[in-house]
C-alpha atoms as a PDB file:
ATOM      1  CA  UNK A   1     -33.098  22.097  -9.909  1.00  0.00           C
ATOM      2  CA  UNK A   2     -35.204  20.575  -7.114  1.00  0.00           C
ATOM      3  CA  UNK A   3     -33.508  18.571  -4.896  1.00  0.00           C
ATOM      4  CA  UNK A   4     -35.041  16.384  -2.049  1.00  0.00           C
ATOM      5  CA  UNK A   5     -33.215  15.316   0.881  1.00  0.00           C
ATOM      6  CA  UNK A   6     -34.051  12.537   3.006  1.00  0.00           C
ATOM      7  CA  UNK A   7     -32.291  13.228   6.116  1.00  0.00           C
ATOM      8  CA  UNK A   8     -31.282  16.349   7.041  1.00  0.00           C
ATOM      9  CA  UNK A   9     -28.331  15.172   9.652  1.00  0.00           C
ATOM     10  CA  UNK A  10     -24.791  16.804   9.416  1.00  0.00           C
ATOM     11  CA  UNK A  11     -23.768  15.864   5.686  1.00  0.00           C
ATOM     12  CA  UNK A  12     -27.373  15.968   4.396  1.00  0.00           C
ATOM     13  CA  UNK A  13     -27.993  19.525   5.943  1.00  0.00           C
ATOM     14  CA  UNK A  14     -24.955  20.805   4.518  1.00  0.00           C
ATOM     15  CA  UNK A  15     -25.656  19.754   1.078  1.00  0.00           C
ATOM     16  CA  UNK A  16     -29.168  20.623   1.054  1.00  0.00           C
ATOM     17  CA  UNK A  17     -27.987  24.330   2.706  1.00  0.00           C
ATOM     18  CA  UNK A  18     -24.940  24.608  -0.348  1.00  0.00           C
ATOM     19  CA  UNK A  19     -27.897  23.635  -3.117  1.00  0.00           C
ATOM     20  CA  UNK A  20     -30.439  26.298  -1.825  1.00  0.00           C
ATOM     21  CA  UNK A  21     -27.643  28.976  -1.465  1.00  0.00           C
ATOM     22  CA  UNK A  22     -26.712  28.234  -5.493  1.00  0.00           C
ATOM     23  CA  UNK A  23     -30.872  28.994  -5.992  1.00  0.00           C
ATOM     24  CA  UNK A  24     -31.947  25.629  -5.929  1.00  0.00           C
ATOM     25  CA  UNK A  25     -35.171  24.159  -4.835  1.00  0.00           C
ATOM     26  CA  UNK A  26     -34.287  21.756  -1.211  1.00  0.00           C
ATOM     27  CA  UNK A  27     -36.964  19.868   0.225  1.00  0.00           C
ATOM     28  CA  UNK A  28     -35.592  17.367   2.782  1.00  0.00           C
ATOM     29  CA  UNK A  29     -36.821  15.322   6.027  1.00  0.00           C
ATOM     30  CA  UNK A  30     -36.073  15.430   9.946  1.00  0.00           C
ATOM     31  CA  UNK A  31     -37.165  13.337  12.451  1.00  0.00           C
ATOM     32  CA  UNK A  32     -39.360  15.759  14.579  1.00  0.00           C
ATOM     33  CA  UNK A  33     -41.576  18.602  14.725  1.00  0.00           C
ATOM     34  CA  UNK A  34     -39.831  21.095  16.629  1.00  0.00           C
ATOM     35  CA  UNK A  35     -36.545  20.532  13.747  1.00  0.00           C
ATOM     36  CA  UNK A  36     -38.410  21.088  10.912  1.00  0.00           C
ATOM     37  CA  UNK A  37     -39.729  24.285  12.376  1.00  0.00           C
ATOM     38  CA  UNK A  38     -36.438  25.069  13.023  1.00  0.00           C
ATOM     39  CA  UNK A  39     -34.859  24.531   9.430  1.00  0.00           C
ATOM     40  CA  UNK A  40     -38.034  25.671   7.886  1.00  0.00           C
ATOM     41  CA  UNK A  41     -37.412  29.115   9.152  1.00  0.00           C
ATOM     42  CA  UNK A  42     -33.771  28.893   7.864  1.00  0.00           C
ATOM     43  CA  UNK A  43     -34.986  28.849   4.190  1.00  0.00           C
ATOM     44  CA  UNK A  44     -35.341  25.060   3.979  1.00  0.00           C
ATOM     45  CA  UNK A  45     -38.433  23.328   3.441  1.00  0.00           C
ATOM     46  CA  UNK A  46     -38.311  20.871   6.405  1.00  0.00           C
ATOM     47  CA  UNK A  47     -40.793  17.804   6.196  1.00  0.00           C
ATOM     48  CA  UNK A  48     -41.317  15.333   9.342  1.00  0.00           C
ATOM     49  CA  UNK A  49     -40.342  11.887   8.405  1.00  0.00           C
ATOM     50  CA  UNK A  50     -40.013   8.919  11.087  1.00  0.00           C
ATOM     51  CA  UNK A  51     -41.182   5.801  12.192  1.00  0.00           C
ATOM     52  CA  UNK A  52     -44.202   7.422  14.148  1.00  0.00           C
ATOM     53  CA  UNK A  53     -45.366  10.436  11.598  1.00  0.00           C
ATOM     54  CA  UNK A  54     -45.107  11.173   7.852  1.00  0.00           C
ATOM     55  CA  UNK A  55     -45.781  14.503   6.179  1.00  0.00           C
ATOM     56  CA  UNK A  56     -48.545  13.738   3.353  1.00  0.00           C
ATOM     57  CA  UNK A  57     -46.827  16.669   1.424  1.00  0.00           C
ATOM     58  CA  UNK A  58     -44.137  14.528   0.991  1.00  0.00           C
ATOM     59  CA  UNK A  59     -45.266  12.819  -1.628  1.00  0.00           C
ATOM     60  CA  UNK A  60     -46.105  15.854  -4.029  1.00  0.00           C
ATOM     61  CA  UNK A  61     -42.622  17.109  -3.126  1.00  0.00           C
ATOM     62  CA  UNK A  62     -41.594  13.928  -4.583  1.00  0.00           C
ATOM     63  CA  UNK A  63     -43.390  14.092  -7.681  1.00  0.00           C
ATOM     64  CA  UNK A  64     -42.054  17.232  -7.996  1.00  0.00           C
ATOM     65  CA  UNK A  65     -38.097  16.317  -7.427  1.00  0.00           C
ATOM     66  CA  UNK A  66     -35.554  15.980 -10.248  1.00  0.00           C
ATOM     67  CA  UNK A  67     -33.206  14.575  -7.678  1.00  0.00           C
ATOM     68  CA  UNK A  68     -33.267  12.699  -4.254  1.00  0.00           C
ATOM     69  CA  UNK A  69     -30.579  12.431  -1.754  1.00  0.00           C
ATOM     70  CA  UNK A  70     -30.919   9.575   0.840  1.00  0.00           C
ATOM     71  CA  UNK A  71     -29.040  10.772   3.684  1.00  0.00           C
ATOM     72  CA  UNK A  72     -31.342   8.405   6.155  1.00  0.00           C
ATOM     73  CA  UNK A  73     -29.990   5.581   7.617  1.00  0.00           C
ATOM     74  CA  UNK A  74     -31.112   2.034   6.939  1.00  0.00           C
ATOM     75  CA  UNK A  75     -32.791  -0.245   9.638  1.00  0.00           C
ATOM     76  CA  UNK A  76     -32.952  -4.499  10.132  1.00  0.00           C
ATOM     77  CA  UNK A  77     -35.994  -4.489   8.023  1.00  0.00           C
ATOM     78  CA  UNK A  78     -34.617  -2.825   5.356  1.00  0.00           C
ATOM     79  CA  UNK A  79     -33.983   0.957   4.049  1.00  0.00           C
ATOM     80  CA  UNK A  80     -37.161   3.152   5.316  1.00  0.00           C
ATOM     81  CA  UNK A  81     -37.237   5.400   2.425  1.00  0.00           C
ATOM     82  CA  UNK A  82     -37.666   2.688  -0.394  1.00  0.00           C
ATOM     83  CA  UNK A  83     -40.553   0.674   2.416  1.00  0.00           C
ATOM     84  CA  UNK A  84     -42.108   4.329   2.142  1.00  0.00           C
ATOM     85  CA  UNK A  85     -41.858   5.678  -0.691  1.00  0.00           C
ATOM     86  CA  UNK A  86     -40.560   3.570  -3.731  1.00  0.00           C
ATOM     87  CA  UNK A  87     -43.575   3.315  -5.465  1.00  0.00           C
ATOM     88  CA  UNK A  88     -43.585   7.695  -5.457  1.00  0.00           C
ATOM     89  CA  UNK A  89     -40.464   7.693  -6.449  1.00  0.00           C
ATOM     90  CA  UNK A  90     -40.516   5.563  -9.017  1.00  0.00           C
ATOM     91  CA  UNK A  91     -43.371   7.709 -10.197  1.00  0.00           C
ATOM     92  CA  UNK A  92     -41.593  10.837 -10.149  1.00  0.00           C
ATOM     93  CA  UNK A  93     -42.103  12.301 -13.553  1.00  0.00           C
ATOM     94  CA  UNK A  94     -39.081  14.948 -13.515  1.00  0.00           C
ATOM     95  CA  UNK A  95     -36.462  12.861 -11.964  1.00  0.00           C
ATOM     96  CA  UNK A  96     -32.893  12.159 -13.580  1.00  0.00           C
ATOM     97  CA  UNK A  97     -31.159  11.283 -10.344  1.00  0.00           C
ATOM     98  CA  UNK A  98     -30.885   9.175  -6.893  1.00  0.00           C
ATOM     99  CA  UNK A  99     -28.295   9.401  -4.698  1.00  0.00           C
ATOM    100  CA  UNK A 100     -27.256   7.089  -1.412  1.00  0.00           C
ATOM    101  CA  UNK A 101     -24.696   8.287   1.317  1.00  0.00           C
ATOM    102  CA  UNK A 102     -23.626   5.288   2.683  1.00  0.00           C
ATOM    103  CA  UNK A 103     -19.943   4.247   4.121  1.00  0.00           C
ATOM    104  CA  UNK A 104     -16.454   2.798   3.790  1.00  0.00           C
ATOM    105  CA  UNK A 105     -17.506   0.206   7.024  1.00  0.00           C
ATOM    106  CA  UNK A 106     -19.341  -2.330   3.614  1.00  0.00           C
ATOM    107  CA  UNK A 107     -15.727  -3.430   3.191  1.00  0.00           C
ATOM    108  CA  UNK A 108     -14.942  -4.873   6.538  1.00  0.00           C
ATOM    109  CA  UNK A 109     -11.917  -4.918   8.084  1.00  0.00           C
ATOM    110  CA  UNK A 110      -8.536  -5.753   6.119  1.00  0.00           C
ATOM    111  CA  UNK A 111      -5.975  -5.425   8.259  1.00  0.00           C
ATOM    112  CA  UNK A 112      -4.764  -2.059   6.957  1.00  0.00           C
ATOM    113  CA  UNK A 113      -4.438  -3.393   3.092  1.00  0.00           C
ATOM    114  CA  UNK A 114      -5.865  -0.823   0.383  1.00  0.00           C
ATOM    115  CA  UNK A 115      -9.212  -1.318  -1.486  1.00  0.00           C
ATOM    116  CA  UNK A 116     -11.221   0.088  -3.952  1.00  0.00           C
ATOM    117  CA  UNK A 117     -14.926  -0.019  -5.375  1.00  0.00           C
ATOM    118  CA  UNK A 118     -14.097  -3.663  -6.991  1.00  0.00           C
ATOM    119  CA  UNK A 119     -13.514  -4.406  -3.141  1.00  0.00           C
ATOM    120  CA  UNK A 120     -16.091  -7.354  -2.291  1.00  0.00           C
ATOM    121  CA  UNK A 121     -17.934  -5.771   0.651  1.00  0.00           C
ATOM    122  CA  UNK A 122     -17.636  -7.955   3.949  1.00  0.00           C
ATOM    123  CA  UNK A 123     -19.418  -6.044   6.240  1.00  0.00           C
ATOM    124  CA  UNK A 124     -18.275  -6.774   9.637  1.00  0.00           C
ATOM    125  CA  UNK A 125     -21.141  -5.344  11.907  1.00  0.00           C
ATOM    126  CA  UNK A 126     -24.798  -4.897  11.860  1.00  0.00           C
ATOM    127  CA  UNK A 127     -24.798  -1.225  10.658  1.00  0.00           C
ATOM    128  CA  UNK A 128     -22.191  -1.385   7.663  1.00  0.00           C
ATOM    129  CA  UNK A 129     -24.512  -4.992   6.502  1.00  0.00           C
ATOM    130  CA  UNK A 130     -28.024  -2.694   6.821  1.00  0.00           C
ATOM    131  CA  UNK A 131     -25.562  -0.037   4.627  1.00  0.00           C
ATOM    132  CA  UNK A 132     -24.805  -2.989   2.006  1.00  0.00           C
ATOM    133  CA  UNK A 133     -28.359  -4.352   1.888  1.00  0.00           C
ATOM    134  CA  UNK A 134     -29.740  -0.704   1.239  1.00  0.00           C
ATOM    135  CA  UNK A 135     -27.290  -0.063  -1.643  1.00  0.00           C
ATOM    136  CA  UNK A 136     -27.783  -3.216  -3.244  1.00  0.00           C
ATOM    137  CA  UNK A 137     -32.055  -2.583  -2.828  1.00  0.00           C
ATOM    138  CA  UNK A 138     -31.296   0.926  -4.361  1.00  0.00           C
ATOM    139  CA  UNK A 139     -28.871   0.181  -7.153  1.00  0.00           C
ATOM    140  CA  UNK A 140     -31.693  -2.631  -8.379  1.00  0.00           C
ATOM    141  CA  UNK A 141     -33.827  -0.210  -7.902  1.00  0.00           C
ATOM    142  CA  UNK A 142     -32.701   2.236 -10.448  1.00  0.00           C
ATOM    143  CA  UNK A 143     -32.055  -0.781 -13.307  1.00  0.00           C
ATOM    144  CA  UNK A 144     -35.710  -1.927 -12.498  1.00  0.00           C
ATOM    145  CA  UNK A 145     -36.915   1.736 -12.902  1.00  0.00           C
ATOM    146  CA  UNK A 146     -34.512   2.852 -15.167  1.00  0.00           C
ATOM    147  CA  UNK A 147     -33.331   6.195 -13.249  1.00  0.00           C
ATOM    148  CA  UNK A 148     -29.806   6.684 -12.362  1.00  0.00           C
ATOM    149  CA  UNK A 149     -28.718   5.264  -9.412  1.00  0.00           C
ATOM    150  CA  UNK A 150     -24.953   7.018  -7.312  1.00  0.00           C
ATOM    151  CA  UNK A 151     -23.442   5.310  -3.929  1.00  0.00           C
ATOM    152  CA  UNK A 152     -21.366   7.200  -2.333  1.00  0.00           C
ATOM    153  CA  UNK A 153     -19.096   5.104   0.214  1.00  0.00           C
ATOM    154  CA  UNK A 154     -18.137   8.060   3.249  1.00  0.00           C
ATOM    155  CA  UNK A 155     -15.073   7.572   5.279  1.00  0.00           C
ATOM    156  CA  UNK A 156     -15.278   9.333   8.595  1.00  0.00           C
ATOM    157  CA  UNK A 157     -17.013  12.841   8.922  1.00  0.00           C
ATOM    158  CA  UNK A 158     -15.356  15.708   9.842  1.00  0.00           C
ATOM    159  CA  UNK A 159     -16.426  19.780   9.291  1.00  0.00           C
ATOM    160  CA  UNK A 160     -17.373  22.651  10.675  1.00  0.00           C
ATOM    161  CA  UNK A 161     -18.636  21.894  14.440  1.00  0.00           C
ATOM    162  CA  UNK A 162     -17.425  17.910  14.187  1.00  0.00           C
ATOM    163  CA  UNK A 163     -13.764  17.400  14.758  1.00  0.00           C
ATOM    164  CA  UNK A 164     -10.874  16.952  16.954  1.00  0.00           C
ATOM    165  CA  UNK A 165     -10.386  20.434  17.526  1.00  0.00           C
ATOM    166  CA  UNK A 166     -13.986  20.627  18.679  1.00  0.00           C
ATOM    167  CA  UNK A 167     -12.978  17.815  20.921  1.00  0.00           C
ATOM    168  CA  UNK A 168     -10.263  19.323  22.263  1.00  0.00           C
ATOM    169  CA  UNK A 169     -12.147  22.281  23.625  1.00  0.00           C
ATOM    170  CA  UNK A 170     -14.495  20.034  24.829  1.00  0.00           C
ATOM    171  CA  UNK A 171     -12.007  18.135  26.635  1.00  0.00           C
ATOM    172  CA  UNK A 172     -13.298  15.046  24.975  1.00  0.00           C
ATOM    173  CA  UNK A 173     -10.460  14.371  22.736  1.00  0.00           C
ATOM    174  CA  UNK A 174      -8.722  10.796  23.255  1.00  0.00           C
ATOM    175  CA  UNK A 175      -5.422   9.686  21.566  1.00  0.00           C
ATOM    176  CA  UNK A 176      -6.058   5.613  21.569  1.00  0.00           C
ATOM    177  CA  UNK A 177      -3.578   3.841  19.954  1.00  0.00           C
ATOM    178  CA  UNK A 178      -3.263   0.503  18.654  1.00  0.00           C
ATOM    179  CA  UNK A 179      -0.669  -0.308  16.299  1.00  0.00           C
ATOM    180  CA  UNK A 180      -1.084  -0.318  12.684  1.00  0.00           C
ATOM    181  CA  UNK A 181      -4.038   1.340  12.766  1.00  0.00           C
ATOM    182  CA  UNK A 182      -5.607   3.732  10.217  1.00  0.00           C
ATOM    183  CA  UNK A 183      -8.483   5.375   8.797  1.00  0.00           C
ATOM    184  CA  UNK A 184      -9.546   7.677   6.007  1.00  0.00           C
ATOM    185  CA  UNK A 185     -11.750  10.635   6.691  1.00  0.00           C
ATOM    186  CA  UNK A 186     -13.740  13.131   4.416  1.00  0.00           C
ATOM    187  CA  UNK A 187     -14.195  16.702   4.757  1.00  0.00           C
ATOM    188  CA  UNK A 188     -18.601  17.374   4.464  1.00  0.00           C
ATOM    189  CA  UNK A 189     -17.385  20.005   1.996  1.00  0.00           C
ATOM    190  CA  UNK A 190     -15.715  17.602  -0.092  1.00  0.00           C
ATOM    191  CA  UNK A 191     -18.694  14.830   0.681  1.00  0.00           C
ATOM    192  CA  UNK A 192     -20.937  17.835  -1.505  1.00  0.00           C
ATOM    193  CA  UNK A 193     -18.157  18.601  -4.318  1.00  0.00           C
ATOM    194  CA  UNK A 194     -18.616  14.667  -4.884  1.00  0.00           C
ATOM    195  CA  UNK A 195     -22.311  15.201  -4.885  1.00  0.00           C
ATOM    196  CA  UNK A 196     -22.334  17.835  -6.762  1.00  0.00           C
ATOM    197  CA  UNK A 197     -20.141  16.536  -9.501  1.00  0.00           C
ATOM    198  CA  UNK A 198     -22.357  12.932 -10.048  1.00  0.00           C
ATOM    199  CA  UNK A 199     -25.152  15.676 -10.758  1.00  0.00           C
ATOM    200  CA  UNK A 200     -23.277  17.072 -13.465  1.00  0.00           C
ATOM    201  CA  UNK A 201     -21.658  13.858 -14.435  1.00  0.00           C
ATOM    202  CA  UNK A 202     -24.059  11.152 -13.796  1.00  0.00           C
ATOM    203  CA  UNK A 203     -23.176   7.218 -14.251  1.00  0.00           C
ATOM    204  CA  UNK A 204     -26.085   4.891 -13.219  1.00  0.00           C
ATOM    205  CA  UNK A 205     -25.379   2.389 -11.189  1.00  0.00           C
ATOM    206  CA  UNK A 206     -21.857   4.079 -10.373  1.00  0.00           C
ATOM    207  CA  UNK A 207     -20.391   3.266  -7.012  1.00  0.00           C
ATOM    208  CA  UNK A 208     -17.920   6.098  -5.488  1.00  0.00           C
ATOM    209  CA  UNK A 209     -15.575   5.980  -2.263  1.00  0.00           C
ATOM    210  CA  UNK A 210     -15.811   9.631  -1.155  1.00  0.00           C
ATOM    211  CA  UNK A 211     -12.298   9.713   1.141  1.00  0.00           C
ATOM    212  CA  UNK A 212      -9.608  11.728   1.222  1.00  0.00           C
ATOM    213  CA  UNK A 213      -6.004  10.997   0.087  1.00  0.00           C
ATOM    214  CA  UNK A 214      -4.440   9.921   3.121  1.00  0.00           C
ATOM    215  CA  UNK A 215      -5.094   7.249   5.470  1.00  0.00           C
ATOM    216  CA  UNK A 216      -3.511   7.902   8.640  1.00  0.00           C
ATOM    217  CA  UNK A 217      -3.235   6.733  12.175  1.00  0.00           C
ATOM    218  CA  UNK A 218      -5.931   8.842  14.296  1.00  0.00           C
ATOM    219  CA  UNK A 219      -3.558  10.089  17.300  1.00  0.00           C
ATOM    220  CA  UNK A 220      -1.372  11.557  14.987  1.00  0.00           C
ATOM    221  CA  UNK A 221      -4.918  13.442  13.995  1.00  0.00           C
ATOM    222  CA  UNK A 222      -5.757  14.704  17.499  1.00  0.00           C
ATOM    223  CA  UNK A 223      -1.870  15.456  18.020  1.00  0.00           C
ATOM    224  CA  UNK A 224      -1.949  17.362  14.893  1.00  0.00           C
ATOM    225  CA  UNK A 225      -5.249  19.342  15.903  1.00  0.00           C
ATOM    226  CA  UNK A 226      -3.246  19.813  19.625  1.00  0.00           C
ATOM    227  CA  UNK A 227      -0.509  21.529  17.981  1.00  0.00           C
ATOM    228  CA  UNK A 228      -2.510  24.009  15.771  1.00  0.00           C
ATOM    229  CA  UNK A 229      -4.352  25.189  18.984  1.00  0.00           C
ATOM    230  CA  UNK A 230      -0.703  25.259  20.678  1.00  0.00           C
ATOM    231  CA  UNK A 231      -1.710  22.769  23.749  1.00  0.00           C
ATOM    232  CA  UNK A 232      -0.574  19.486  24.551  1.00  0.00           C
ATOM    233  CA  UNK A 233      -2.367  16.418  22.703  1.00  0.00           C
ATOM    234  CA  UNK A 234      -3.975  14.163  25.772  1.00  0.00           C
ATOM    235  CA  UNK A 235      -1.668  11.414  26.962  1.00  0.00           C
ATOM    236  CA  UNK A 236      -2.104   8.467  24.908  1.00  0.00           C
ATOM    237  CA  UNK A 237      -4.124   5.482  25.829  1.00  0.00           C
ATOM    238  CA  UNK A 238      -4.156   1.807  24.946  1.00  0.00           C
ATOM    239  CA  UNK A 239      -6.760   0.294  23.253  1.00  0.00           C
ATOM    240  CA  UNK A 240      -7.237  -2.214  25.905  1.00  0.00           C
ATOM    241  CA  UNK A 241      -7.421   0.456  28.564  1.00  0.00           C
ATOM    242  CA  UNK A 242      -9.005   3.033  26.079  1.00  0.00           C
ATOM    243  CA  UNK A 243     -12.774   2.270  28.020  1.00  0.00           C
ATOM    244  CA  UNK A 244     -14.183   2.100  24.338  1.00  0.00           C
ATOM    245  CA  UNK A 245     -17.688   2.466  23.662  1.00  0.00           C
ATOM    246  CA  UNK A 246     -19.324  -0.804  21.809  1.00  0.00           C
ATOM    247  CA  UNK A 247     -19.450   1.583  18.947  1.00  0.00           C
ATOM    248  CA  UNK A 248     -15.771   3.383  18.904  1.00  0.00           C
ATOM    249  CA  UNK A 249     -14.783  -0.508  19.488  1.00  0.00           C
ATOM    250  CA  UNK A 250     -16.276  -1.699  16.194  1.00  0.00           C
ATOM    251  CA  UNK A 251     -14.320   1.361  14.261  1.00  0.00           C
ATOM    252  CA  UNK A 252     -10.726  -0.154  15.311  1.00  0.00           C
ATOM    253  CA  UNK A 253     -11.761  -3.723  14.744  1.00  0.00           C
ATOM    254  CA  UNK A 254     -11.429  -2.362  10.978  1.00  0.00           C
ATOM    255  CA  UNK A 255      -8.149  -1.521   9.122  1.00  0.00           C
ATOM    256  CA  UNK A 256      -8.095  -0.769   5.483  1.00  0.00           C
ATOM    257  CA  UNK A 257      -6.605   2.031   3.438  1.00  0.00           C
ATOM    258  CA  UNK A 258      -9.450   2.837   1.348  1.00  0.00           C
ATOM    259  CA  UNK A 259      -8.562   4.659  -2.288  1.00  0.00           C
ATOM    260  CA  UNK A 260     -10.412   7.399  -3.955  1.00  0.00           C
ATOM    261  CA  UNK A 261      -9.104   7.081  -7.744  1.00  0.00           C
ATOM    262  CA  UNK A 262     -12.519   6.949  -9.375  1.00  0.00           C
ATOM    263  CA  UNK A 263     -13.366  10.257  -7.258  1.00  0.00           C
ATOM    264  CA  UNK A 264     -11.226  11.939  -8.892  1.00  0.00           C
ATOM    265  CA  UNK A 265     -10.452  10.762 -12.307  1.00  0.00           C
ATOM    266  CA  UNK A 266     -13.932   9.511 -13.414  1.00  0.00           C
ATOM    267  CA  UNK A 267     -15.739  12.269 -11.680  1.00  0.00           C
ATOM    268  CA  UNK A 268     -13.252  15.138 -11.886  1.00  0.00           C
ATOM    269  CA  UNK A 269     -13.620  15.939  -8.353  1.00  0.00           C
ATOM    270  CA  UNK A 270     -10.507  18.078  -7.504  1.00  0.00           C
ATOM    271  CA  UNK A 271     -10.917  17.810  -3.147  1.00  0.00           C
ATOM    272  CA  UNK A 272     -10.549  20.904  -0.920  1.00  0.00           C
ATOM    273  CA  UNK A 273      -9.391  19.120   2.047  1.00  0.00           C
ATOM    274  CA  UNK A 274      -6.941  16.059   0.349  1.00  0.00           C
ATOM    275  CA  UNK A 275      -5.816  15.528   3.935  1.00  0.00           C
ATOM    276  CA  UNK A 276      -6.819  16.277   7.366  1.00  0.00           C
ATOM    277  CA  UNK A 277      -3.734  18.769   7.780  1.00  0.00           C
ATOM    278  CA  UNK A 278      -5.326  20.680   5.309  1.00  0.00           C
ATOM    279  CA  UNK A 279      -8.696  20.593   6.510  1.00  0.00           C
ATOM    280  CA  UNK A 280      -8.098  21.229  10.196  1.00  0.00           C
ATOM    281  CA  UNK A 281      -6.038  24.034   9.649  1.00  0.00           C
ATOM    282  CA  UNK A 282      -8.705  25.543   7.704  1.00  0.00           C
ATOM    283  CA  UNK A 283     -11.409  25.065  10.604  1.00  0.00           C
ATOM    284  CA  UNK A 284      -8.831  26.097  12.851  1.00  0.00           C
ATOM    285  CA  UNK A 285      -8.682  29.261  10.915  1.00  0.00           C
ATOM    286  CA  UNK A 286     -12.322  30.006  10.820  1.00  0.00           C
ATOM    287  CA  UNK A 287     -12.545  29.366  14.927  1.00  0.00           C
ATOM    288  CA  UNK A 288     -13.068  25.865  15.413  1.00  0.00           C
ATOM    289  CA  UNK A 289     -10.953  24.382  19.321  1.00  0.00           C
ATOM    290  CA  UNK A 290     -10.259  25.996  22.356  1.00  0.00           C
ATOM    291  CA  UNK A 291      -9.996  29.887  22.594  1.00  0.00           C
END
């Protein structure tokens, strides 16, 4: 199969590095020179695409591709891979498939209640409405083009190299609490098994949430994380006192309990991390936190 990746960040990298390891084809975008050199030399066929420069190969990779992977994020003006390249894509002789990462934050906040993909999205900040417009521009694009179309709704990212053990060594770990508050996360390994199982079972048009099984209330994450490294969690702060970011405020102005039923029934997708327990204690294992 040849796969093309727009936007080879964390969960895009390590489902483009999982499809060339099974023999694949992976063709996939960065933002700079120097990157692509970098992940060209890895076995990856890197390709510059950003708002100042566009590889002209891109275009024959496309034409090429049997699926695409948008990893890239959308923008005010719209989603920059359809502005650039819809009219290749829709052109694309071989391909069967078209994938969109995009995230649980198109629901808005709920105030901790569950929901599911027949949740209305209410987008309560300017990213998660550029993520709603860019699904909605992809998902007509695929019934006006008549190629299959997946969204994949991501709760919060966590793998190898990008959690709260990380953190902890880092000495950047925070336990902020405000009551009630929860949030679903996904393990990048189990972000590819749900990738890799639309492949194999495509539905056009099909909207997933990629999450794990249990919502839960994020100190009792980092404290969690703390005790597998056998230190003490950091003292816990309110999230008036918490000195928040503008972004790490807009997280905890959303509560919902998001569900993952059509994960795993429709697609079959049996998760290697169901919960974070499981998942930190295997990057524990493999050397993720403080020595």
């Amino acid at each position: 199969m040849k796969l093309f990746v727009f936007g080879l960040g964390y969960s895009g990298r390590y489902i483009a590095e999982r499809h060339l390891a099974n023999g694949h084809s992976v063709t996939g975008t960065v933002r700079s020179r120097d990157k692509a050199e970098v992940l060209s030399s890895s076995g990856l066929i890197a390709r510059v695409f950003s708002p100042d420069e566009s590889d002209g190969e891109i275009e024959a990779d496309l034409q090429a591709a049997e699926a695409v992977l948008i990893s890239a994020p959308p923008a005010a003006d719209g989603d920059p891979v359809l502005i650039a390249f819809a009219q290749h894509i829709a052109a694309a002789p071989n391909l069967r498939w078209i994938g969109y990462l995009s995230t649980v934050g198109v629901y808005g906040n709920h105030d901790g209640a569950w929901v599911d993909e027949d949740t209305s999205v209410n987008p309560g900040n300017a990213r998660s409405r550029y993520r709603a417009n860019a699904e909605q521009a992809w998902l007509s694009f695929g019934a006006a083009n008549d190629v299959a179309v997946h969204i994949f709704r991501l709760a919060g990212i966590y793998g190898p190299g990008q959690n709260q053990l990380v953190q902890l060594a880092k000495e950047t770990a925070r336990r902020v609490i405000k009551p009630g508050q929860v949030f679903n996360r996904i393990h990048v390994e189990d972000i590819a098994r749900a990738v890799d199982a639309s492949l194999d079972r495509p539905y056009a048009g099909r909207i997933y949430n990629v999450t794990d099984n249990e919502p839960a209330p994020p100190q009792d994450v980092v404290t969690f994380a703390a005790n597998l490294c056998g230190c003490e969690p950091p003292r816990e702060l309110d999230i008036e006192n918490a000195g928040l970011t503008e972004m790490g405020r807009s997280f905890f102005a959303e509560n919902k309990r998001v569900r993952n039923l059509r994960l795993r029934d429709e697609l079959g997708v049996t998760l290697a991390y169901p919960t974070y327990r499981e998942g930190l204690t295997a990057l524990r294992a493999a050397g993720d936190g403080p020595n």
